[in-house]
C-alpha atoms as a PDB file:
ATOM      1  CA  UNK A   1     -12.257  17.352  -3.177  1.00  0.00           C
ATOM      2  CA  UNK A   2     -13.338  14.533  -0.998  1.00  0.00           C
ATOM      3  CA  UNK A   3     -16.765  16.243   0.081  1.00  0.00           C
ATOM      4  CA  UNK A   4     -18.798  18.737   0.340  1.00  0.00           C
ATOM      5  CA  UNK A   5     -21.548  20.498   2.416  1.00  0.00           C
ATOM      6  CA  UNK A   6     -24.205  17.874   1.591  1.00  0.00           C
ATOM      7  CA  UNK A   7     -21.644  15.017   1.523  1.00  0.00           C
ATOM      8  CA  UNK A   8     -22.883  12.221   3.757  1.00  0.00           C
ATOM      9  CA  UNK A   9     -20.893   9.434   6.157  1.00  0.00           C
ATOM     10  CA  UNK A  10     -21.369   6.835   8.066  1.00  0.00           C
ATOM     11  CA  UNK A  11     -19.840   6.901  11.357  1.00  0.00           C
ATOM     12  CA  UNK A  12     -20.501   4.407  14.217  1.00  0.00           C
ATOM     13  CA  UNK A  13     -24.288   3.906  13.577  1.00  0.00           C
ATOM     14  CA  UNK A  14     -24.896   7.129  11.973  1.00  0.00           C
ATOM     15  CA  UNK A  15     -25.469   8.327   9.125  1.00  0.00           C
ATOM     16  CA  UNK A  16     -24.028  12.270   9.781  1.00  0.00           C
ATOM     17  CA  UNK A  17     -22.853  15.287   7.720  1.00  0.00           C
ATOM     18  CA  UNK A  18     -18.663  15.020   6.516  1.00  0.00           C
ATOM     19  CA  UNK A  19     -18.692  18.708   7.960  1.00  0.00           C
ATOM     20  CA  UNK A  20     -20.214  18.047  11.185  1.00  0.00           C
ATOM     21  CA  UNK A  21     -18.237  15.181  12.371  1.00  0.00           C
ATOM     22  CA  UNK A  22     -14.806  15.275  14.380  1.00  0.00           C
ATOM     23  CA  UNK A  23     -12.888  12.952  16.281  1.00  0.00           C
ATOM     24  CA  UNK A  24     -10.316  12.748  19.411  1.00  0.00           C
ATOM     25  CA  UNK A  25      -7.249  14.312  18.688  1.00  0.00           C
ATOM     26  CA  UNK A  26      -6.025  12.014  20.938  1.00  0.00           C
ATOM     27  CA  UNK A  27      -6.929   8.639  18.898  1.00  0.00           C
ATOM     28  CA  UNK A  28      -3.997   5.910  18.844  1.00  0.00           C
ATOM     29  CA  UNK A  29      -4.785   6.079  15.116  1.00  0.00           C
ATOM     30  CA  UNK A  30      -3.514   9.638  14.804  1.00  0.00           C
ATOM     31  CA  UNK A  31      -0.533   9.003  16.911  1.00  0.00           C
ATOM     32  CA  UNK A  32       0.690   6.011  16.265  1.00  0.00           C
ATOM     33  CA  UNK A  33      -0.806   4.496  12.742  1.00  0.00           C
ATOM     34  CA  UNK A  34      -2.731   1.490  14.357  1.00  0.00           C
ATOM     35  CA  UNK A  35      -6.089   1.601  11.868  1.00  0.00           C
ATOM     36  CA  UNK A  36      -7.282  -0.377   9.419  1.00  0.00           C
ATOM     37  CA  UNK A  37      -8.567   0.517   5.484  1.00  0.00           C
ATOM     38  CA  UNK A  38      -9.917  -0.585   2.425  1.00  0.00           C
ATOM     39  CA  UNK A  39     -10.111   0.995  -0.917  1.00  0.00           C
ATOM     40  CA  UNK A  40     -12.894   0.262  -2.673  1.00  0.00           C
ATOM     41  CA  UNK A  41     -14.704   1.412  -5.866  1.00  0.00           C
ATOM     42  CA  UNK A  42     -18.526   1.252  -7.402  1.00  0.00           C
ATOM     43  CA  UNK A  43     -19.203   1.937 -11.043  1.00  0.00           C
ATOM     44  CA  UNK A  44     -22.421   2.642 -13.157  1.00  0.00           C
ATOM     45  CA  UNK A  45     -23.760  -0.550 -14.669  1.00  0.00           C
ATOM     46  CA  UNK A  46     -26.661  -1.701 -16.943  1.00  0.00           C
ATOM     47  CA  UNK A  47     -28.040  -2.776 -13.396  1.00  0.00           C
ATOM     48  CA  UNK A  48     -27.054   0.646 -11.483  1.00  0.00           C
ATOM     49  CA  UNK A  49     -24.243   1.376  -8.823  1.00  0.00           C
ATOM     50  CA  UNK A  50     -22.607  -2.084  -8.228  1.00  0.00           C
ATOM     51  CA  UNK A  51     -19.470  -2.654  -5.868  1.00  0.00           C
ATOM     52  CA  UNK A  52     -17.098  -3.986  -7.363  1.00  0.00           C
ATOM     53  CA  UNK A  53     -15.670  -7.553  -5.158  1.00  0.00           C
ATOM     54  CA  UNK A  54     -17.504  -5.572  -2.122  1.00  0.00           C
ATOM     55  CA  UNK A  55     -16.917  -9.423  -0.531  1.00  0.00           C
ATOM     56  CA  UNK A  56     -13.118  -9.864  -0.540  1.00  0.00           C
ATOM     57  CA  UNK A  57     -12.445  -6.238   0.145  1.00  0.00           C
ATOM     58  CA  UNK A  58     -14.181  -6.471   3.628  1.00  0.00           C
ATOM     59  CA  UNK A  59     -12.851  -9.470   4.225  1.00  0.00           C
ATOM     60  CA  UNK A  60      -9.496  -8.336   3.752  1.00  0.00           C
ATOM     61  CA  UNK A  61     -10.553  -5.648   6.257  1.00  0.00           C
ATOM     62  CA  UNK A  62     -11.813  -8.187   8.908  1.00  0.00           C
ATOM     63  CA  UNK A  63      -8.285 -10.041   8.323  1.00  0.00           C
ATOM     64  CA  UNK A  64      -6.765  -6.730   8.690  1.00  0.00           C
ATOM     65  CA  UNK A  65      -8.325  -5.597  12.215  1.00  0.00           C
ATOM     66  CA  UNK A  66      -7.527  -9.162  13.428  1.00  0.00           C
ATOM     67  CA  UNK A  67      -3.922  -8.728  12.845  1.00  0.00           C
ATOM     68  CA  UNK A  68      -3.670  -5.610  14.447  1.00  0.00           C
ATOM     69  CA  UNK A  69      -6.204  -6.930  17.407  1.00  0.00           C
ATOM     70  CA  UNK A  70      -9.135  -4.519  16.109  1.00  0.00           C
ATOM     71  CA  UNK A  71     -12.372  -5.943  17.669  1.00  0.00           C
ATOM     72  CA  UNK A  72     -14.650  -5.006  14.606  1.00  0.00           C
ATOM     73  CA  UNK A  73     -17.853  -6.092  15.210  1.00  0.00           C
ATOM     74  CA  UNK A  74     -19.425  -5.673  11.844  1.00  0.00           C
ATOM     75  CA  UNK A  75     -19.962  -8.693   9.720  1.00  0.00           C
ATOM     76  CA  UNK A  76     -19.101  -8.387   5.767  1.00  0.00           C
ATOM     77  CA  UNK A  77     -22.861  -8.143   4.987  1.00  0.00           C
ATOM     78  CA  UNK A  78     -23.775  -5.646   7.073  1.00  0.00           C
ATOM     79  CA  UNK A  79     -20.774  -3.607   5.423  1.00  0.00           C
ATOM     80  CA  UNK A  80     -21.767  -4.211   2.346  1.00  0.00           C
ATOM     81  CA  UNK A  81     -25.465  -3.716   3.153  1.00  0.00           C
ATOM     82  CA  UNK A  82     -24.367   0.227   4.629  1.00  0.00           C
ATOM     83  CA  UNK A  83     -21.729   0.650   1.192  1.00  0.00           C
ATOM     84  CA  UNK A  84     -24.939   0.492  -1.286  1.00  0.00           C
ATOM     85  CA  UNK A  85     -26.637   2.599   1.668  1.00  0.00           C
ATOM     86  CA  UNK A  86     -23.861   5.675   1.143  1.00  0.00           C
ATOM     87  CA  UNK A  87     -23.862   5.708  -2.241  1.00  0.00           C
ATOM     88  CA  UNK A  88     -27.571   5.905  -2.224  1.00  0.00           C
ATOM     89  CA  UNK A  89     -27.270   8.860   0.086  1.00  0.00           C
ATOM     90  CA  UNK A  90     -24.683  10.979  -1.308  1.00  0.00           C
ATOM     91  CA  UNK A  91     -26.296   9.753  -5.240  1.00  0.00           C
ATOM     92  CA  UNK A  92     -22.937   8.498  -6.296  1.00  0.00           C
ATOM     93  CA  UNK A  93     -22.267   5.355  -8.783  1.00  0.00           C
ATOM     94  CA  UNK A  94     -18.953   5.584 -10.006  1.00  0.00           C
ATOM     95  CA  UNK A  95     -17.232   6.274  -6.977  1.00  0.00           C
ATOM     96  CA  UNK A  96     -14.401   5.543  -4.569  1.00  0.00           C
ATOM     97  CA  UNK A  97     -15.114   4.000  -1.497  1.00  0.00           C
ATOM     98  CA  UNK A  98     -12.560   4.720   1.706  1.00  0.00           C
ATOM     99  CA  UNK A  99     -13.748   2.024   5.034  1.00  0.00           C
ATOM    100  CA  UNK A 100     -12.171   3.451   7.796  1.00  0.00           C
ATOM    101  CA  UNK A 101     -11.542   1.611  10.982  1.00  0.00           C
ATOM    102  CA  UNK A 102      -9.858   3.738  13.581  1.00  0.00           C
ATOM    103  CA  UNK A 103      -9.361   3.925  17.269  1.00  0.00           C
ATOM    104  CA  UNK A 104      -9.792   5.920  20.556  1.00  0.00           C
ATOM    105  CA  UNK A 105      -7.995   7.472  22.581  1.00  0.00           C
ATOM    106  CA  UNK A 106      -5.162   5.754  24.029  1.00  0.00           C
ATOM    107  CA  UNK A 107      -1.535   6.595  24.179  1.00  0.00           C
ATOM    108  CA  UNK A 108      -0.254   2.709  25.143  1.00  0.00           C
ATOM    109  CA  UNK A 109       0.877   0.595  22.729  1.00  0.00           C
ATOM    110  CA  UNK A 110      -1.735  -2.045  23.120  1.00  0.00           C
ATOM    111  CA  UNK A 111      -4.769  -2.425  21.932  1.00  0.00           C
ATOM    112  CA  UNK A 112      -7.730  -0.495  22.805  1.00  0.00           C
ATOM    113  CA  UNK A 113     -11.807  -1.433  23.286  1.00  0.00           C
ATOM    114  CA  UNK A 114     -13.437   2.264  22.094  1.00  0.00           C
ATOM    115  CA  UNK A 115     -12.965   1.172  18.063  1.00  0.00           C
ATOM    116  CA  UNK A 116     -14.469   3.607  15.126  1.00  0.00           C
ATOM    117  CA  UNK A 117     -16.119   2.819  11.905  1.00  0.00           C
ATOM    118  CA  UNK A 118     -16.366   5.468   9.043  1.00  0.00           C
ATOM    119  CA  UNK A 119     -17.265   5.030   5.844  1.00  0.00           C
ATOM    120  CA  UNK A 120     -16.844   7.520   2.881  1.00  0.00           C
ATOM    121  CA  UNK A 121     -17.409   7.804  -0.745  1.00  0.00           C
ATOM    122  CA  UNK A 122     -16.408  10.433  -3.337  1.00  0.00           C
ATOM    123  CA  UNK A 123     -15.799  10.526  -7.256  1.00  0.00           C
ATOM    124  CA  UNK A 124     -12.546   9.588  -8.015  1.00  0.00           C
ATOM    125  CA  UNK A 125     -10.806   9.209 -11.498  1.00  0.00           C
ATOM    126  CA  UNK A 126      -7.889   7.140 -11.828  1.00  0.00           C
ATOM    127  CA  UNK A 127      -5.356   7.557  -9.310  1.00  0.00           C
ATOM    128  CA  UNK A 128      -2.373   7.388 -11.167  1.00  0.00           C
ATOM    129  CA  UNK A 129      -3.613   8.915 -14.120  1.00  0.00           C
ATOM    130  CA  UNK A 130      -4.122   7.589 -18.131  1.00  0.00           C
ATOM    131  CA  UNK A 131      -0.748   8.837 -19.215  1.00  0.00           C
ATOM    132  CA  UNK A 132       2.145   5.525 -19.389  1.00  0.00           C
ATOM    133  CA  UNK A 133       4.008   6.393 -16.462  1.00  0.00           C
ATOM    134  CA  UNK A 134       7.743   6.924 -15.450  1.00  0.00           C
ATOM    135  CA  UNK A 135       9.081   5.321 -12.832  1.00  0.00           C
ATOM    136  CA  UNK A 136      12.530   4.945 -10.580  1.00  0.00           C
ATOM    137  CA  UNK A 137      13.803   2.444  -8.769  1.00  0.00           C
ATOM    138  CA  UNK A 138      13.311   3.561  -5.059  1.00  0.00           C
ATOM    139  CA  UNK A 139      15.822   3.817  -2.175  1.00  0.00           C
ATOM    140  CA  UNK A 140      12.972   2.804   0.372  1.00  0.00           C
ATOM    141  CA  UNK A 141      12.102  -0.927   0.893  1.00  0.00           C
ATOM    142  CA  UNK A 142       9.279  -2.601   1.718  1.00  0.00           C
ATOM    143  CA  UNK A 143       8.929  -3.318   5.349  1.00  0.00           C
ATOM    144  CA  UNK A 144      10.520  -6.962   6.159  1.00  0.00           C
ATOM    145  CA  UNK A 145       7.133  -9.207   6.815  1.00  0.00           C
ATOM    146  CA  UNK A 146       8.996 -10.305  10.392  1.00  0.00           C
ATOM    147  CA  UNK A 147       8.788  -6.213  11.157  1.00  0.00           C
ATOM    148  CA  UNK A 148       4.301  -6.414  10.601  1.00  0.00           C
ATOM    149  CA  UNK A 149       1.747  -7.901   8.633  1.00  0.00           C
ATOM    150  CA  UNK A 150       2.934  -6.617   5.119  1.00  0.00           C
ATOM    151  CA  UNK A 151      -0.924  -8.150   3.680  1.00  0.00           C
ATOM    152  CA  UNK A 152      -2.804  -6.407   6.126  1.00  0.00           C
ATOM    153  CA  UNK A 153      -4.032  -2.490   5.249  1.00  0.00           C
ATOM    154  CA  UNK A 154      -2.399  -0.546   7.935  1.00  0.00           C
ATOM    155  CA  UNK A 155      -2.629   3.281   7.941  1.00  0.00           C
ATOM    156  CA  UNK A 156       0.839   3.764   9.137  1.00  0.00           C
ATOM    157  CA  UNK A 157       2.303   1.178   6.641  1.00  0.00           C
ATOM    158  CA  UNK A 158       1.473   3.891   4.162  1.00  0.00           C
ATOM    159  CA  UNK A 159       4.186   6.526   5.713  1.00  0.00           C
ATOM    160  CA  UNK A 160       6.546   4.353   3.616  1.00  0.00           C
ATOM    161  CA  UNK A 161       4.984   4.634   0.620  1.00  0.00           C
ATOM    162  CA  UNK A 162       4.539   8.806   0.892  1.00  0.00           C
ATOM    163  CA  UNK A 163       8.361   8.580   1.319  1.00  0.00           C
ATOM    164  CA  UNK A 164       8.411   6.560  -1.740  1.00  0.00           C
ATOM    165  CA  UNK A 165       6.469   9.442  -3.954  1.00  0.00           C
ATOM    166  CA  UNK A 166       7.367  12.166  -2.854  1.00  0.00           C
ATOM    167  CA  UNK A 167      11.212  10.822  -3.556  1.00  0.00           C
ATOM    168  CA  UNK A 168      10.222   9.931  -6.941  1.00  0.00           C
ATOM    169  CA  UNK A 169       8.359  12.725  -7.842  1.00  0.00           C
ATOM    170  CA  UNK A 170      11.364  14.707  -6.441  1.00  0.00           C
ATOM    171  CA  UNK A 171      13.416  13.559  -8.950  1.00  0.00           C
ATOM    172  CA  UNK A 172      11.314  13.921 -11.882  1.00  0.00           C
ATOM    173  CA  UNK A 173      10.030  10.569 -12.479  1.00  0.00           C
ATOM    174  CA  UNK A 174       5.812   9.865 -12.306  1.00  0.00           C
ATOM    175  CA  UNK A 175       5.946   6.764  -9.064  1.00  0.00           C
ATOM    176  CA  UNK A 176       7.968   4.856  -7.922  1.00  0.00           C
ATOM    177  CA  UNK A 177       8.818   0.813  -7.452  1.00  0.00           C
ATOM    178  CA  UNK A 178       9.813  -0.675  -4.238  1.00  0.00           C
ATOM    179  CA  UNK A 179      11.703  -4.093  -3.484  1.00  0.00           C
ATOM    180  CA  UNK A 180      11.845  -5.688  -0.844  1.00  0.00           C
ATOM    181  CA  UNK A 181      14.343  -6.872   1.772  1.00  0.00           C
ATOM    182  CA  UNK A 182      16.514  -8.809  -0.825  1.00  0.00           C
ATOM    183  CA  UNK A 183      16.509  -6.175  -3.536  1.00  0.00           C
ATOM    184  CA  UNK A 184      13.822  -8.114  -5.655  1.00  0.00           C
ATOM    185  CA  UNK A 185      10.864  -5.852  -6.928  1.00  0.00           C
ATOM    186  CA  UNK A 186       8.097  -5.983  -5.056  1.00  0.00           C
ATOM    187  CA  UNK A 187       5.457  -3.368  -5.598  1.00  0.00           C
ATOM    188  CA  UNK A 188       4.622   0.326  -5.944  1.00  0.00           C
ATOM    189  CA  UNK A 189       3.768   2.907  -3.253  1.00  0.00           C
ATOM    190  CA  UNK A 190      -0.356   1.889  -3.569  1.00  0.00           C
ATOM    191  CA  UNK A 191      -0.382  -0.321  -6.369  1.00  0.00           C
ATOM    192  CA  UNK A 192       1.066  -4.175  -7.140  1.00  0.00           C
ATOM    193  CA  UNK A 193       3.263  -4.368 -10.369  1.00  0.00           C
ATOM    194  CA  UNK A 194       3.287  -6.854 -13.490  1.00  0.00           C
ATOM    195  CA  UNK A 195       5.676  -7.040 -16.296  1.00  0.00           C
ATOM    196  CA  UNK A 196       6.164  -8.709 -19.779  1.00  0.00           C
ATOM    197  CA  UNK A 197       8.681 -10.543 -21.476  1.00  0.00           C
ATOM    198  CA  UNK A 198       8.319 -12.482 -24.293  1.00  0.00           C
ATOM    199  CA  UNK A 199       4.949 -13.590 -24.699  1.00  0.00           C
ATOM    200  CA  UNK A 200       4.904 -14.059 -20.601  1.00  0.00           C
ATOM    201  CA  UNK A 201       3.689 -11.989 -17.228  1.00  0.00           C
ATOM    202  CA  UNK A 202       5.262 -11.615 -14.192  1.00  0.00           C
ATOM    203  CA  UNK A 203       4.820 -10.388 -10.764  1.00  0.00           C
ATOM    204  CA  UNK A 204       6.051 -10.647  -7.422  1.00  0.00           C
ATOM    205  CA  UNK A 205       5.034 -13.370  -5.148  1.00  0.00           C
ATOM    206  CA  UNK A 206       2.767 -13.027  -2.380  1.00  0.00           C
ATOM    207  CA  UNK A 207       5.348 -12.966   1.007  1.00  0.00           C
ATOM    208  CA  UNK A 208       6.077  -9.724   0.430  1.00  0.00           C
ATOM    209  CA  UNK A 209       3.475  -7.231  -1.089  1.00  0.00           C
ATOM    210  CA  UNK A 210      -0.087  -6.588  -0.105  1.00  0.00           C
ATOM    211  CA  UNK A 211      -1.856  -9.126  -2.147  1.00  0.00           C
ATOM    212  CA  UNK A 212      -4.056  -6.413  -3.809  1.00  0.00           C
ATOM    213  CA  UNK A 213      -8.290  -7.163  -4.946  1.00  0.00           C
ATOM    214  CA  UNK A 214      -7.322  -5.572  -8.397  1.00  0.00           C
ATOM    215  CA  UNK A 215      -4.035  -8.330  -8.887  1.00  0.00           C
ATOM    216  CA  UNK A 216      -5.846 -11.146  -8.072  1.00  0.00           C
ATOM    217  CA  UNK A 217      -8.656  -9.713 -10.353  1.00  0.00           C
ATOM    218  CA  UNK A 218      -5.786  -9.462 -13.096  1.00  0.00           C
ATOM    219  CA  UNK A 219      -5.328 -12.917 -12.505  1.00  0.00           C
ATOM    220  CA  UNK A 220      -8.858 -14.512 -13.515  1.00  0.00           C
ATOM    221  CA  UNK A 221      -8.852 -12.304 -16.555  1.00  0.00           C
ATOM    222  CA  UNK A 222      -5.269 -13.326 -17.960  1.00  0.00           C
ATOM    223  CA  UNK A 223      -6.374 -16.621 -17.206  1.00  0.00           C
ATOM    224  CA  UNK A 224      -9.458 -16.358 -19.897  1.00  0.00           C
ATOM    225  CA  UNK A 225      -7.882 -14.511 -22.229  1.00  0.00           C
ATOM    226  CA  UNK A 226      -5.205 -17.286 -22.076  1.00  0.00           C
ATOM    227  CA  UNK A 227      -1.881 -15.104 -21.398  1.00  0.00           C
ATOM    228  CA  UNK A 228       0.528 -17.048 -19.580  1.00  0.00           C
ATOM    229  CA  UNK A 229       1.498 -15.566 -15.812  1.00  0.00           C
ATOM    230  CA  UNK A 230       4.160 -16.373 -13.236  1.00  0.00           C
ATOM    231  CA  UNK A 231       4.941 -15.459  -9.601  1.00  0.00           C
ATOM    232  CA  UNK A 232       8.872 -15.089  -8.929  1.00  0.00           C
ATOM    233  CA  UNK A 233      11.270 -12.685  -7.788  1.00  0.00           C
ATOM    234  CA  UNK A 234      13.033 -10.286 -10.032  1.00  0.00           C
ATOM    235  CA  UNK A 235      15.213  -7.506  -9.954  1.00  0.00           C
ATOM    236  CA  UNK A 236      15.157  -4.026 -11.929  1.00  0.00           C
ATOM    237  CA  UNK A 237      17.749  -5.175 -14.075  1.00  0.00           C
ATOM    238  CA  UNK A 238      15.258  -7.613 -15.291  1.00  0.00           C
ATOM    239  CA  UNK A 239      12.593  -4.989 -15.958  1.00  0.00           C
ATOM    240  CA  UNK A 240      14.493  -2.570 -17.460  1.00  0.00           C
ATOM    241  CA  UNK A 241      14.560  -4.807 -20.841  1.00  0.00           C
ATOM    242  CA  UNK A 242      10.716  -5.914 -20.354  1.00  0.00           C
ATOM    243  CA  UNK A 243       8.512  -5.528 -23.604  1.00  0.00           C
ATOM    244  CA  UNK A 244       5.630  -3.609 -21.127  1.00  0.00           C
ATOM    245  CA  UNK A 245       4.435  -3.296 -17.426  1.00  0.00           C
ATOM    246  CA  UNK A 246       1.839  -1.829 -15.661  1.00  0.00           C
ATOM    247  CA  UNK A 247       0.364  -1.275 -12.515  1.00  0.00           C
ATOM    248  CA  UNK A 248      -2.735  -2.593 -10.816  1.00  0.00           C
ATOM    249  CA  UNK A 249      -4.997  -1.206  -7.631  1.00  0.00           C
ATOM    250  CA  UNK A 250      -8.664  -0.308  -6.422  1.00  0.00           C
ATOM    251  CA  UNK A 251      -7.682   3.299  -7.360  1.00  0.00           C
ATOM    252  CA  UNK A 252      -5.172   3.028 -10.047  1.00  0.00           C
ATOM    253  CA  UNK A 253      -7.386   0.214 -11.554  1.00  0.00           C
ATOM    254  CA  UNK A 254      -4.607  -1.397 -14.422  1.00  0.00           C
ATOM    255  CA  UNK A 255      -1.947   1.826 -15.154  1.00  0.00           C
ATOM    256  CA  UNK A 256       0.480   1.609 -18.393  1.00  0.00           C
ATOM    257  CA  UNK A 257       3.983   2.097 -17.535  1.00  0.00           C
ATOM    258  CA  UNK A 258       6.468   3.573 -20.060  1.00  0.00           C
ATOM    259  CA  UNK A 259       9.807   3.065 -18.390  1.00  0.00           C
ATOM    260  CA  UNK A 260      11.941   1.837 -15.313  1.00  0.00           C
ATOM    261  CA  UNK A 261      14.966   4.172 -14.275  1.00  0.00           C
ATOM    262  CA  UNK A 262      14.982   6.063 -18.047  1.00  0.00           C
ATOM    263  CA  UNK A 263      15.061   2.427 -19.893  1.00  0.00           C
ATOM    264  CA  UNK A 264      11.845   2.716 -22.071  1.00  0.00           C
ATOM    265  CA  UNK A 265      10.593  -0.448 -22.763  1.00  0.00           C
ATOM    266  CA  UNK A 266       9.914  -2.336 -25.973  1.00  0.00           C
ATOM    267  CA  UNK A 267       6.760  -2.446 -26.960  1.00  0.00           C
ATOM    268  CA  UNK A 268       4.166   0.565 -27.311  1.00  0.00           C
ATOM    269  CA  UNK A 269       1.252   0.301 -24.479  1.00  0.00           C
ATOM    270  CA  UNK A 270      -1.403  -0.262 -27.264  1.00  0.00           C
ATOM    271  CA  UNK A 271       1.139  -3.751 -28.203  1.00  0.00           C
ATOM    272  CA  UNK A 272       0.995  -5.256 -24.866  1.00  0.00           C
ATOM    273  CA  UNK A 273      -0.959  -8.003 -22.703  1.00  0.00           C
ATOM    274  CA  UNK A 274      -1.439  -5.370 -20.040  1.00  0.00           C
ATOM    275  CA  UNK A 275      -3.540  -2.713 -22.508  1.00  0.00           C
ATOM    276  CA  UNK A 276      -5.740  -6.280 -23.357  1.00  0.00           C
ATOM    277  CA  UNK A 277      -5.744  -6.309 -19.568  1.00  0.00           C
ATOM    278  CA  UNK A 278      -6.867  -2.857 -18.844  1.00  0.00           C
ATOM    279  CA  UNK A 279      -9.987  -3.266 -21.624  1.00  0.00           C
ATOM    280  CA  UNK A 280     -10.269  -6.569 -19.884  1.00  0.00           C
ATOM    281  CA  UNK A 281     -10.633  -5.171 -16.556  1.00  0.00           C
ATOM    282  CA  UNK A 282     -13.042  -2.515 -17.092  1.00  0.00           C
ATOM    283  CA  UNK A 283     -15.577  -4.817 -19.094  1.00  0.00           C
ATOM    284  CA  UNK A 284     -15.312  -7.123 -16.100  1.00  0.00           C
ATOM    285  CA  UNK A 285     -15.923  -3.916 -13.625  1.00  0.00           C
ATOM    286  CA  UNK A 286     -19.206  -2.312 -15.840  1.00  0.00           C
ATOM    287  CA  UNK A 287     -20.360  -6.378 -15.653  1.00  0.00           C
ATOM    288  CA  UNK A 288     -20.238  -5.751 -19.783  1.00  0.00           C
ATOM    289  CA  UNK A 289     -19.903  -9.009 -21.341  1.00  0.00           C
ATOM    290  CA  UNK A 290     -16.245  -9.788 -22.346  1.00  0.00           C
ATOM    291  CA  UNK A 291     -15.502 -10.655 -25.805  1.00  0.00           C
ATOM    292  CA  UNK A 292     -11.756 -11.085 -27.685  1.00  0.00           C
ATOM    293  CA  UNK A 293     -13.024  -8.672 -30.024  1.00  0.00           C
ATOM    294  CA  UNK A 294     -13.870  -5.644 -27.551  1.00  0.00           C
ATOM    295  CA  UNK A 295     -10.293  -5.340 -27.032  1.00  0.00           C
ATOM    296  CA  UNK A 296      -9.298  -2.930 -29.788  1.00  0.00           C
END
């Protein structure tokens, strides 16, 4: 799924076949989760291939090596300089783009010189689908932010959100929604979450939740399109009477959601800010020129 025998990487300096790489088995990443990550994604344009916000991305990734005292020695331009270069390779435009920063063998718990940088691409539809999703309230929180750097993009931050699927889709639902220490929503498993009420968006402060590309993305565009937006906490109780809600990420890009714990919500996706959101967002990612009218 993620390549093939002609699929090409980057890997420290190289530009090597997926299938002829390998790795320590003994890396600190594989043992103990300390690596960093982005998610990125290029689309076809009038003007080709073009990463989308390929400058915030890898600075979020330089902010997230620091944090976990990852000497990365790669400056955003030359990432973004050897992102075009894989696509090129591997003749990809809409893609998904996985930055991988990952470490050597060490089994201390401090950090370690001998750091790794891969980078990948592969088509990818829509992570979470185009159906409106299901969701349930999860029994797994969001790590406290005093217990690690909840804004950085850990790998082994994401063992908590494979708990949080896999419970969901245990019990029939489609994802599910996390809170965080104080039982206020905070996000999904891979995705930040928005919800309407009356005329009015909402969404989870930053404190809490990765403060995702896609979010702050959704925040220019509501701004334009005039839809007013707030940050504050909520709980489910609150959602479960909301007129709409989706989800936003790099991979999920802006996902419908149909319902919180079985209460369907009021309006049909097609009725609500977040489908004028998701038109928004992918005239803003194809660098098509938005107009009010392209919306329906």
């Amino acid at each position: 799924m993620y390549y093939n025998d002609d699929t090409i990487i980057y890997l420290d300096g190289k530009w090597l076949k997926a299938k002829e790489t390998s790795t320590s088995l003994y890396s600190q990443t594989l043992h103990y989760g300390s690596g960093v990550f982005e998610g990125i994604r290029s689309y076809k344009t009038e003007d080709g291939a073009r990463v989308f916000k390929a400058k915030e991305h890898y600075e979020r990734l330089l902010y997230s090596a620091e944090k976990m005292h990852i000497k990365l020695e790669y400056s955003i331009e030359e990432l973004t300089t050897l992102t075009y270069q894989l696509l090129e390779k591997n003749n990809l435009e809409n893609a998904y783009i996985r930055p991988l920063v990952y470490l050597g063998a060490n089994m201390a718990l401090q950090p370690t010189d001998e750091v790794h940088v891969m980078l990948s691409a592969w088509e990818w539809g829509k992570y979470l689908g185009d159906s409106q999703l299901r969701l349930m309230t999860s029994s797994f929180q969001r790590p406290n932010p005093k217990s690690c750097f909840v804004e950085a993009k850990v790998t082994g931050h994401y063992t908590n959100s494979i708990l949080a699927t896999t419970e969901a889709k245990q019990n029939g639902f489609d994802e599910a929604l996390l809170l965080d220490m104080h039982e206020n929503v905070a996000e999904g498993p891979g995705a930040n979450f928005f919800y309407e009420k009356d005329g009015k968006l909402f969404t989870a402060p930053v404190g809490n939740i990765l403060n995702g590309v896609t979010r702050q993305t959704i925040f220019e565009l509501a701004d334009e399109l005039g839809f007013e937006l707030e940050e504050k906490f909520f709980t489910p109780e609150e959602v479960h009477d909301a007129d709409g809600a989706f989800f936003t990420g790099t991979a999920a890009e802006v996902a419908g959601v149909e319902s919180l714990d079985g209460h369907k919500f009021n309006f049909s996706w097609e009725d609500t800010m977040g489908f004028d959101l998701a038109n928004a967002y992918q005239n803003r990612v194809r660098k098509k020129e938005y107009k009010q009218f392209e919306l329906v």
